[in-house]
Protein backbone atom coordinates (compact mmCIF):
# COMPACT_ATOMS: atom_id res chain seq x y z
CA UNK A 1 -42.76 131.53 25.07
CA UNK A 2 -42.76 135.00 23.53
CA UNK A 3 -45.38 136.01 21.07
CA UNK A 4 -45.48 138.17 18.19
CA UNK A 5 -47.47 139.58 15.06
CA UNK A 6 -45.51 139.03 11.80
CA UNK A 7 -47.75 141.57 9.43
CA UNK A 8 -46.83 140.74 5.85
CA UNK A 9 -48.39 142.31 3.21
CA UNK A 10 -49.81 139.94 -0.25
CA UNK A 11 -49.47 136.16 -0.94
CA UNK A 12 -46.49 134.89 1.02
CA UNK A 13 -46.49 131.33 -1.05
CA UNK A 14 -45.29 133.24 -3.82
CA UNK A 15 -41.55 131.76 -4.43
CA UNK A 16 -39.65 135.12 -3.34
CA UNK A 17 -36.73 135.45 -1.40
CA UNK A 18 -38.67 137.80 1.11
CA UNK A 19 -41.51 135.64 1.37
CA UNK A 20 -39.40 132.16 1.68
CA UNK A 21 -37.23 134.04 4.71
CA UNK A 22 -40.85 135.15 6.22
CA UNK A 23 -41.98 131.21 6.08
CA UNK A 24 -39.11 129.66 7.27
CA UNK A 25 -38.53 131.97 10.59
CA UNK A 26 -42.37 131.20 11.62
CA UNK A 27 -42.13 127.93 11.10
CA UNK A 28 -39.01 127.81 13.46
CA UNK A 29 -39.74 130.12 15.38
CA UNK A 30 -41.44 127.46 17.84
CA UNK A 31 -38.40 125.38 18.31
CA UNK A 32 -36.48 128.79 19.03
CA UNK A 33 -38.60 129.37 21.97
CA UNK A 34 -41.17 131.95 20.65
CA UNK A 35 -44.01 132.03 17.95
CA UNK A 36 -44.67 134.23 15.11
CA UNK A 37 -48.33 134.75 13.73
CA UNK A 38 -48.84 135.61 10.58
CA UNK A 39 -51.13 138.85 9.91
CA UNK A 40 -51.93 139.53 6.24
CA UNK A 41 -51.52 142.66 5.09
CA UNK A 42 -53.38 143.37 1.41
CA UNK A 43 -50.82 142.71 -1.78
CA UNK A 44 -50.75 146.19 -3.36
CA UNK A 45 -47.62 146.96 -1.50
CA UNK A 46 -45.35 148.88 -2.41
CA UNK A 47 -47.15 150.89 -3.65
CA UNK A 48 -50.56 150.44 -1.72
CA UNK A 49 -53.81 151.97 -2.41
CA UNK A 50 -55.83 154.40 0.21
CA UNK A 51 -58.05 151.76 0.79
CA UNK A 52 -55.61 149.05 0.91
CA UNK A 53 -53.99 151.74 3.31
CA UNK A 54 -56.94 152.02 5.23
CA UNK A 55 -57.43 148.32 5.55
CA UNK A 56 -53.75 148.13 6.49
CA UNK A 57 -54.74 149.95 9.46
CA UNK A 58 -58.03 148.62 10.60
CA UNK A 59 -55.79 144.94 10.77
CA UNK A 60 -52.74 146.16 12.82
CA UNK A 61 -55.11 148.46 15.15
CA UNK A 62 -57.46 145.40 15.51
CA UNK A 63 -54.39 143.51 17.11
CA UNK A 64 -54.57 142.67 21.05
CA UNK A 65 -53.42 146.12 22.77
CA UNK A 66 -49.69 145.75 23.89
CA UNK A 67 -48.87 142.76 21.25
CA UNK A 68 -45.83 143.62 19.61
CA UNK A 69 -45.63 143.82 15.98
CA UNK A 70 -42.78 142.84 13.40
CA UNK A 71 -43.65 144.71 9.58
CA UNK A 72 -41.89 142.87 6.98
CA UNK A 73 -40.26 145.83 5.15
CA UNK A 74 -42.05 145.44 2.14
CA UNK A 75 -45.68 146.95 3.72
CA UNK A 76 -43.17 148.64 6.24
CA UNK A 77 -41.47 150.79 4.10
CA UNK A 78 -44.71 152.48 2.37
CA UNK A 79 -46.90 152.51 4.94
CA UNK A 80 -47.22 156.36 6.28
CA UNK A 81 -45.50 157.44 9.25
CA UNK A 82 -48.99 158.95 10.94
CA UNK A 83 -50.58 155.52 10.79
CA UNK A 84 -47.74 153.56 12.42
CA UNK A 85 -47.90 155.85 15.30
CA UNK A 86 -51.75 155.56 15.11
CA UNK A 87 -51.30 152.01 15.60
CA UNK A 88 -50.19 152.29 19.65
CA UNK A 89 -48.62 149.05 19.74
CA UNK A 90 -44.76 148.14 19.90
CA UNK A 91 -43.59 147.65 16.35
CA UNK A 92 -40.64 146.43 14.49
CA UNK A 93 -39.57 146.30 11.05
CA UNK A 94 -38.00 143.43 9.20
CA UNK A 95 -35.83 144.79 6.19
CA UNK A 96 -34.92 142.61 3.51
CA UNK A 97 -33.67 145.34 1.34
CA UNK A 98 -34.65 149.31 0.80
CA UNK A 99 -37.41 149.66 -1.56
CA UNK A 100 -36.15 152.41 -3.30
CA UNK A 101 -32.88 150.16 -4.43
CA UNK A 102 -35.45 147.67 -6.37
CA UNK A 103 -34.75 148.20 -9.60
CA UNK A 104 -36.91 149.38 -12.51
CA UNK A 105 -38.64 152.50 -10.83
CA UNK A 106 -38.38 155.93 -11.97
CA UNK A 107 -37.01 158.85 -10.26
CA UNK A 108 -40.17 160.01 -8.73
CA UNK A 109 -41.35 156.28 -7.25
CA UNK A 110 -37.57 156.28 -6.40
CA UNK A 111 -37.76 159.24 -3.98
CA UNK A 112 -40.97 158.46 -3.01
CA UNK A 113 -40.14 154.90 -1.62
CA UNK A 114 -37.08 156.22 0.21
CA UNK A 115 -39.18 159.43 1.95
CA UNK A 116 -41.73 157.03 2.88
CA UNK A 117 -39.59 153.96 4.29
CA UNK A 118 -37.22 156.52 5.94
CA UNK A 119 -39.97 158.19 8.02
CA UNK A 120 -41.51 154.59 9.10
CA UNK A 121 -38.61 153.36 10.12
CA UNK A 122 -38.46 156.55 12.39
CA UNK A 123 -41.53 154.68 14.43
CA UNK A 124 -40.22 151.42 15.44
CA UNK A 125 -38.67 150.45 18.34
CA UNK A 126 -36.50 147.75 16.36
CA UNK A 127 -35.20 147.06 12.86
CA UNK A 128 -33.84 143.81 12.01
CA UNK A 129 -31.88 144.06 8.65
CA UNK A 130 -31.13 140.45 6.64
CA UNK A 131 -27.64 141.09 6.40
CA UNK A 132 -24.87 143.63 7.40
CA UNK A 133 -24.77 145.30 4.20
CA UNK A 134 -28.49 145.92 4.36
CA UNK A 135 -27.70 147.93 8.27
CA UNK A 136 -24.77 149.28 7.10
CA UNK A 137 -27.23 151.23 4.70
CA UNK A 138 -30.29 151.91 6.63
CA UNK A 139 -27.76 153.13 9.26
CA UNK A 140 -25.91 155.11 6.96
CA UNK A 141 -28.61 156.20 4.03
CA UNK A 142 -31.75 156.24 6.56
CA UNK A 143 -31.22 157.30 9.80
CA UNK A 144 -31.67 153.77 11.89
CA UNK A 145 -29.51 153.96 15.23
CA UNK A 146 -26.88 151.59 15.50
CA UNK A 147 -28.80 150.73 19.31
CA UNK A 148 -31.86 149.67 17.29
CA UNK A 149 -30.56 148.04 14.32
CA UNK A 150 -30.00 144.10 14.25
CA UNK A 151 -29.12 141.55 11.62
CA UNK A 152 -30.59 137.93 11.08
CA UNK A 153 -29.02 136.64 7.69
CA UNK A 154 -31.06 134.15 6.49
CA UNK A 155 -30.81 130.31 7.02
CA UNK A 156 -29.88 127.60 4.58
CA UNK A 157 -30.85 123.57 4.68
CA UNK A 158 -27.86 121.16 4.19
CA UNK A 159 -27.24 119.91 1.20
CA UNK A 160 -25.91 117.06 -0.72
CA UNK A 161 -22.88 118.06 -2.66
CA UNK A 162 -23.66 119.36 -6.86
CA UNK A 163 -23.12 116.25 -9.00
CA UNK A 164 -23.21 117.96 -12.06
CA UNK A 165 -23.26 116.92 -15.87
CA UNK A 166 -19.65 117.85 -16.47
CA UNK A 167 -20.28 118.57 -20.19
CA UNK A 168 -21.61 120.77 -21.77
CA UNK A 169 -20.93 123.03 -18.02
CA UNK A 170 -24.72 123.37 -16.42
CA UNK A 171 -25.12 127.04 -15.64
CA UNK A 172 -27.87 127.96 -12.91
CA UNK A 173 -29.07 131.36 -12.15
CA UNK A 174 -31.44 131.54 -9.85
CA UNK A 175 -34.15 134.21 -9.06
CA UNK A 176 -37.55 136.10 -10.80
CA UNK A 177 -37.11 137.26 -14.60
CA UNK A 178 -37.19 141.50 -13.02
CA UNK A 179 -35.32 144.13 -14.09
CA UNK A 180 -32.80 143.85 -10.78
CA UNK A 181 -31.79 140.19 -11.44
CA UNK A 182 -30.18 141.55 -15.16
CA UNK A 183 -30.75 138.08 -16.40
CA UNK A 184 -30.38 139.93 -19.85
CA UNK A 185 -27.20 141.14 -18.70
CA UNK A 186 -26.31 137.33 -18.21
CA UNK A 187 -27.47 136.34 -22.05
CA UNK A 188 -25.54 138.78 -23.20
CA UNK A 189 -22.61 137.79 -21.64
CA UNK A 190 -22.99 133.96 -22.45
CA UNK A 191 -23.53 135.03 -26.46
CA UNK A 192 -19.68 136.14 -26.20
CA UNK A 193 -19.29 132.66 -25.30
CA UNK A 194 -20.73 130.62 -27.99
CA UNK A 195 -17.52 128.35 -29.06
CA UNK A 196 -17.65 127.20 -25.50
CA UNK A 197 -19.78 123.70 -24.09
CA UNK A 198 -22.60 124.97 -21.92
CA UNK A 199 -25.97 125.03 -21.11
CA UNK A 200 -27.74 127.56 -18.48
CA UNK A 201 -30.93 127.13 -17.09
CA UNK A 202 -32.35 130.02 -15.24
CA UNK A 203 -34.84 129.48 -12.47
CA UNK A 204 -37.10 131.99 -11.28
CA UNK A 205 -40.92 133.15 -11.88
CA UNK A 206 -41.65 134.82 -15.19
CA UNK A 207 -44.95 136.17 -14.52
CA UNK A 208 -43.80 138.98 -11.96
CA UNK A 209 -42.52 141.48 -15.00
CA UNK A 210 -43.96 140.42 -18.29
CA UNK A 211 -42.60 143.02 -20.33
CA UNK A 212 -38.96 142.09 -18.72
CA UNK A 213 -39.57 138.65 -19.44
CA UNK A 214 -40.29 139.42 -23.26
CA UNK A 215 -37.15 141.37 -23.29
CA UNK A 216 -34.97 138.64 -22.09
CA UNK A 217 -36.52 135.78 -23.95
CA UNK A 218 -36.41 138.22 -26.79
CA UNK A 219 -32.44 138.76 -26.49
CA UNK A 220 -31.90 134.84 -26.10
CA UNK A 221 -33.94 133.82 -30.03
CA UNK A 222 -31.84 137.13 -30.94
CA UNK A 223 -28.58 135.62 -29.83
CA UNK A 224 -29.68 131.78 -31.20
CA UNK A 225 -29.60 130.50 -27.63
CA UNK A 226 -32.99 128.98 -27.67
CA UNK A 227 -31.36 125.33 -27.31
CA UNK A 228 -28.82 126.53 -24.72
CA UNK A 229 -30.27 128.74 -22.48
CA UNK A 230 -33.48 127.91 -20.71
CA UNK A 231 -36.31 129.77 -18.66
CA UNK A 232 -37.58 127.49 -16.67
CA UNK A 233 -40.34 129.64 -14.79
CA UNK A 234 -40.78 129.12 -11.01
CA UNK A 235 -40.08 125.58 -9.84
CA UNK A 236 -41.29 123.49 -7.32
CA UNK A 237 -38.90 122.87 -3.80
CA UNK A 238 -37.99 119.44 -4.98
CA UNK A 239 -37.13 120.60 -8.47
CA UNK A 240 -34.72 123.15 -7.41
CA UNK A 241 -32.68 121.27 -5.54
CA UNK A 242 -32.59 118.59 -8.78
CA UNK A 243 -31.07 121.59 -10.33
CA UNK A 244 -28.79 122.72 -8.18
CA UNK A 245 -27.53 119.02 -8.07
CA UNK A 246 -27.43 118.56 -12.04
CA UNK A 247 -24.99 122.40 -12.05
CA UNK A 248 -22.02 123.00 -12.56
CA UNK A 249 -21.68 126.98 -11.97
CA UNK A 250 -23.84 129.30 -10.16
CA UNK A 251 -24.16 132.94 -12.20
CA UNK A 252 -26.05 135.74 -10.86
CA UNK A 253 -25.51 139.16 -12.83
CA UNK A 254 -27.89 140.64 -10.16
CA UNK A 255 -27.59 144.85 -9.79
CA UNK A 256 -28.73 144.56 -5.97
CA UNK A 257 -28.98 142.11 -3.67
CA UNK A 258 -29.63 142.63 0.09
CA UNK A 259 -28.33 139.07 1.08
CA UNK A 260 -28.79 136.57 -2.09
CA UNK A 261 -30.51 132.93 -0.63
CA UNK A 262 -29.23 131.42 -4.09
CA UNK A 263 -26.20 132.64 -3.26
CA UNK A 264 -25.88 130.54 -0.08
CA UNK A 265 -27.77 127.59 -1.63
CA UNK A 266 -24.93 127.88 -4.07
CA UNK A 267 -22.78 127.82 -1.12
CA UNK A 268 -24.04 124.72 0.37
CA UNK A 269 -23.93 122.55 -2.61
CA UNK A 270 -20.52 123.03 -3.22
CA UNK A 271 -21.11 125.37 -6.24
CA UNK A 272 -18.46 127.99 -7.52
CA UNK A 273 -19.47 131.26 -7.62
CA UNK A 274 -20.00 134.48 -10.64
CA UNK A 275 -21.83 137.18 -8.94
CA UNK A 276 -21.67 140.60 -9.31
CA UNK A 277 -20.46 143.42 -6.77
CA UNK A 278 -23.84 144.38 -5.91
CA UNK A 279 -25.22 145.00 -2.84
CA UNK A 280 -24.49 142.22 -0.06
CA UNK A 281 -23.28 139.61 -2.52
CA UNK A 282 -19.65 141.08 -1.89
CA UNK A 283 -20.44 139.96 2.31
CA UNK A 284 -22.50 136.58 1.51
CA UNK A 285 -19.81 135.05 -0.93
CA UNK A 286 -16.41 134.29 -0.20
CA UNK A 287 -13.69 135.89 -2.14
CA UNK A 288 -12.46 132.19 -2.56
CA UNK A 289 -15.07 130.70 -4.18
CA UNK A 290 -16.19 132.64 -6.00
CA UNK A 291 -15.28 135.61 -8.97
CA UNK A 292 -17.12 139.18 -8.63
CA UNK A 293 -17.89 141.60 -11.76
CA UNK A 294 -19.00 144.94 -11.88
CA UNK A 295 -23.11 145.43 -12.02
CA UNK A 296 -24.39 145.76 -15.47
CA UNK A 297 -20.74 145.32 -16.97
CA UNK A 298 -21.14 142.41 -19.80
CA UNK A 299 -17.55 142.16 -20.82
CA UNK A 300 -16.74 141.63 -16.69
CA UNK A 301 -19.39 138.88 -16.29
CA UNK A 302 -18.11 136.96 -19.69
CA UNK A 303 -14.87 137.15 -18.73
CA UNK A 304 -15.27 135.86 -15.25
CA UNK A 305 -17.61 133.20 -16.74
CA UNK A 306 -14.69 132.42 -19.46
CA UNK A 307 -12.06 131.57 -16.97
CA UNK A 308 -13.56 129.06 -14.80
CA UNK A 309 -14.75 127.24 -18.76
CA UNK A 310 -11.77 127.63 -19.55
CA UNK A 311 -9.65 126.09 -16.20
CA UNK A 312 -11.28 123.49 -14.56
CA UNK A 313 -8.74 123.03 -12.10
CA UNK A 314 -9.70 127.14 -10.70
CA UNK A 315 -13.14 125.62 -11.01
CA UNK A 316 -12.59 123.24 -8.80
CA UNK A 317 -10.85 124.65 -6.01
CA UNK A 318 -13.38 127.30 -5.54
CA UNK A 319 -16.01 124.64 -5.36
CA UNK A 320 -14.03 123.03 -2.67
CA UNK A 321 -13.95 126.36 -1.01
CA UNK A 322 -17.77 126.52 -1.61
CA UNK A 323 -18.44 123.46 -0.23
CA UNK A 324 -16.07 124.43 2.81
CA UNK A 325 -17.91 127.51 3.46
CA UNK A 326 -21.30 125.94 3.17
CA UNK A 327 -20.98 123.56 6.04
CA UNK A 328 -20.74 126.84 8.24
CA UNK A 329 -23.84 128.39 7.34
CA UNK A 330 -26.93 129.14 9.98
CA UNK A 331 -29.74 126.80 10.10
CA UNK A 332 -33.47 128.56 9.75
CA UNK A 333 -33.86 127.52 12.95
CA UNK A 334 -30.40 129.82 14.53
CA UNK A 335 -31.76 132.53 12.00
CA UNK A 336 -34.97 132.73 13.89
CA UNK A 337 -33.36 132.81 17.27
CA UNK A 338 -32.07 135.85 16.39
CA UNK A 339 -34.77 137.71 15.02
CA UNK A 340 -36.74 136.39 18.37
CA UNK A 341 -33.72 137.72 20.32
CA UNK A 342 -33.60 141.41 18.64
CA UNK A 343 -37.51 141.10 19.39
CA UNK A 344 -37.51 140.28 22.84
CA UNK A 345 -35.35 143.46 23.31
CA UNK A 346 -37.10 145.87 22.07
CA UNK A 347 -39.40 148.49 23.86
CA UNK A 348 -42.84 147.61 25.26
């Protein structure tokens, strides 16, 4: 059985897309034939401080000499290209999506990030990207040979079919209340809707931005939504797949996404689809079930959102194609197979 470090920087029970992928793949990676052992990194990362830097190093040097070493790209990406060398072990990179395209950064952090992550990923041996969009740009926007460059989209549990509630329509939107998820984006668009029966619940932590959390909640009492749309904060495992079940509609008005798990959760419970052209959603979301606006464009997500209210029979052949789609998804355990497989061919 092949053995490797997984380094991931901060508290990986925190319910984020990055963190969920990195739990999943080690806990399959055992019935894929190989084992991944988690090394933690400190949690100032992205933007790390010199002694959070210092201790970075100090853990990854510590490491038995020749073990091989997969980064998850979120301590990858800003950790500086002199101390990855001055680690002098095989290392790889796991990219979920380019710092620099997180939203809510300013020009300088912006150019920063994308210096920094360009130049590490300069000093592995392997980078394993979480879907093609995501390669497609690091081989494009950052250098990465095609030779060294693999993708392991993420997995996605079975699951029972969406009951629903039928009426008022259930909305779910699914991620952290941050500036890149544009859940304001989505209020605003559902306040153009108000002589229409719905309800939207969106599902994600509310503690990671404050400030965009204000402005959100602060746009839904400005709109009178209070009664129709809900934040629901982070929710537990068995709670978000109650409401999945109870939806009607998946919405995402995300501005980036490099894959979208919500998206494929969606998938597998038979949901239709609004999503935005943004990032991989485009790849992970079949054209037939779903309907794509433009990033940021209001009027595009409300009138995607009015046409499925308005024709349930569009609404429900896309969630037939949903459901269709869904059955074909990887399992966690084929999505860490993969990863083990770009891994095992890397440089020693």
């Amino acid at each position: 059985m092949s053995a490797f470090a997984f380094a991931i920087p901060g508290d990986i029970s925190l319910p984020t897309g990055g963190y969920a992928y990195d739990r999943r793949v080690m806990a399959e990676a055992p019935r894929a034939g190989g084992a991944l052992t988690h090394v933690a990194l400190p949690g100032g990362f992205p933007f790390p401080s010199p002694t959070e830097l210092e201790r970075s190093a100090e853990i990854l040097r510590a490491l038995p000499p020749g073990q091989p070493v997969l980064i998850d790209g979120l301590a990858l990406g800003a950790l500086p290209a002199p101390l990855l060398r001055g680690v002098e072990r095989p290392l790889a990179a796991l990219v979920h999506h380019p710092l620099a395209l997180e939203s809510g950064l300013n020009e300088g952090q912006r150019a920063e990030l994308f210096a920094s992550e360009r130049a590490a990923l300069a000093q592995v041996s392997a980078v394993i990207a979480t879907s093609p969009s995501t390669a497609r740009c690091l081989a494009r926007e950052y250098g990465v040979p095609a030779e060294r460059l693999s993708v392991a989209v993420p997995g996605t549990d079975p699951g029972l079919r969406a009951s629903g509630t039928g009426r008022p329509l259930r909305l779910l939107a699914v991620g952290a209340v941050i500036p890149r998820k544009a859940h304001g984006v989505l209020v605003e668009a559902l306040a153009g809707l108000n002589a229409h029966d719905w309800t939207c619940h969106i599902v994600g932590a509310t503690d990671r931005d404050p400030d965009e959390t204000a402005r959100v909640a602060a746009r839904i009492a400005t709109h009178g939504l209070g009664a129709r749309v809900r934040l629901t904060g982070a929710l537990s495992p068995e709670r978000l797949a109650g409401e999945f079940d109870a939806a009607d509609l998946f919405v995402t008005a995300s501005l980036f996404e490099g894959y979208g798990m919500g998206l494929t959760e969606a998938l597998a419970h038979g949901l239709p689809i609004v999503a935005t052209r943004a990032g991989a959603i485009p790849d992970t979301v079949p054209a037939e079930a779903s309907l794509l606006a433009e990033p940021g464009d209001v009027a595009s997500l409300a009138e995607a959102l009015r046409l499925l209210f308005d024709e349930p029979d569009r609404r429900a052949v896309l969630a037939q194609a949903a459901w269709h789609h869904g059955q074909s998804l990887p399992t966690w355990m084929q999505t860490a197979a993969v990863l083990l497989a770009a891994l095992k061919e890397m440089p020693r």
